[in-house]
C-alpha atoms as a PDB file:
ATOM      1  CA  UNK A   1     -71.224  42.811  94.525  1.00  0.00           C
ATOM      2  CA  UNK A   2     -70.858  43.368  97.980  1.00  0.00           C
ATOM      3  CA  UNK A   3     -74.197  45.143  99.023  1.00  0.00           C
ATOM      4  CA  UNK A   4     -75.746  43.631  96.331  1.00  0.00           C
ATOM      5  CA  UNK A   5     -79.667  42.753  96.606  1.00  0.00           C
ATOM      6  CA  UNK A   6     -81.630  40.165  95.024  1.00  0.00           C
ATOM      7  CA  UNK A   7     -81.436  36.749  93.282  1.00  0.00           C
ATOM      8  CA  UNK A   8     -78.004  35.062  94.100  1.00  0.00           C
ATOM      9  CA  UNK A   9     -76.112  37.482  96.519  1.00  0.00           C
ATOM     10  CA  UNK A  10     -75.294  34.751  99.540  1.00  0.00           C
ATOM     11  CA  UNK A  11     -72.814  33.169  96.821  1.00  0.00           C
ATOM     12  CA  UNK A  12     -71.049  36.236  95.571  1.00  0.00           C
ATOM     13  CA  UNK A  13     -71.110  38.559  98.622  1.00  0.00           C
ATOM     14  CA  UNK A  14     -68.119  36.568 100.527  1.00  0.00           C
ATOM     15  CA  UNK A  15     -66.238  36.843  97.600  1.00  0.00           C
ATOM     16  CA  UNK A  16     -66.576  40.297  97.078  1.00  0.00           C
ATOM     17  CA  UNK A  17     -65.744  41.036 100.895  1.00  0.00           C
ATOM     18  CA  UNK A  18     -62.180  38.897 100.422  1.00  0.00           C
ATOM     19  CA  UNK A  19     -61.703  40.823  97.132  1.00  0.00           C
ATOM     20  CA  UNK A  20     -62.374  44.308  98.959  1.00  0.00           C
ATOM     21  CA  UNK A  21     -60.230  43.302 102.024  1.00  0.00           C
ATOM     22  CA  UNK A  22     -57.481  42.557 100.017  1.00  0.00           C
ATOM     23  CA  UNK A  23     -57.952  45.540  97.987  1.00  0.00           C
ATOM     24  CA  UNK A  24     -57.424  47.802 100.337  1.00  0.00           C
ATOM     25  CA  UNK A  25     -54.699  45.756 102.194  1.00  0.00           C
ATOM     26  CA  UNK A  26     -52.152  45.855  99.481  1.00  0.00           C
ATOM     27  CA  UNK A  27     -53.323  49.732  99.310  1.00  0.00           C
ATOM     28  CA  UNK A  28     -52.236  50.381 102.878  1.00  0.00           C
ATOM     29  CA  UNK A  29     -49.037  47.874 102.437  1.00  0.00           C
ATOM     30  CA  UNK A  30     -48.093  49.160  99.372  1.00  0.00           C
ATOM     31  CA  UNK A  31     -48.509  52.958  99.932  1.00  0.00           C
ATOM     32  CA  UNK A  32     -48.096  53.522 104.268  1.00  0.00           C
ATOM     33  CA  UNK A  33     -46.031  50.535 105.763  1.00  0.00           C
ATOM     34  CA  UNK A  34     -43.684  49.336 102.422  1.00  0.00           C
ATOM     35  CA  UNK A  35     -42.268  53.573 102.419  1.00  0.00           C
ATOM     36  CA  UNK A  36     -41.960  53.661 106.270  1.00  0.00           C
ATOM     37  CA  UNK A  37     -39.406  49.885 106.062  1.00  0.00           C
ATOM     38  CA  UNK A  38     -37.625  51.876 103.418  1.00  0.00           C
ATOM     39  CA  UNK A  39     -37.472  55.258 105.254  1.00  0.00           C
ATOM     40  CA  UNK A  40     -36.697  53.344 108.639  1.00  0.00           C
ATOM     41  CA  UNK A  41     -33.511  50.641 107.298  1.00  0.00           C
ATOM     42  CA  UNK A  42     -32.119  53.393 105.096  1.00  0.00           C
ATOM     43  CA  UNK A  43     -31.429  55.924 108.128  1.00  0.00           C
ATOM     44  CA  UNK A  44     -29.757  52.576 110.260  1.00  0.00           C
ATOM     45  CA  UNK A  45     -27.971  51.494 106.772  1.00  0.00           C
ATOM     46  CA  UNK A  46     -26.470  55.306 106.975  1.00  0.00           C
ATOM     47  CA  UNK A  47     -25.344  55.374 110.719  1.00  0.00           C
END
């Protein structure tokens, strides 16, 4: 949808950039910054 050519795209294309962009922000969230929180207040829960 997003590089999409043709009758129609000007409606759909924003909506497929949002759905991309939050795609791959709950990726990074979810898989990078969510296990480095845990890794980082479970060593200063331990001290």
């Amino acid at each position: 949808m997003a590089i999409a050519a043709g009758a129609g795209p000007e409606v759909r294309k924003p909506l497929a950039t949002v759905v991309i962009g939050g795609i791959l922000s709950s990726t990074f969230l979810t898989l990078i910054l969510l296990p480095a929180l845990y890794q980082r207040f479970e060593k200063s829960n331990a001290s």
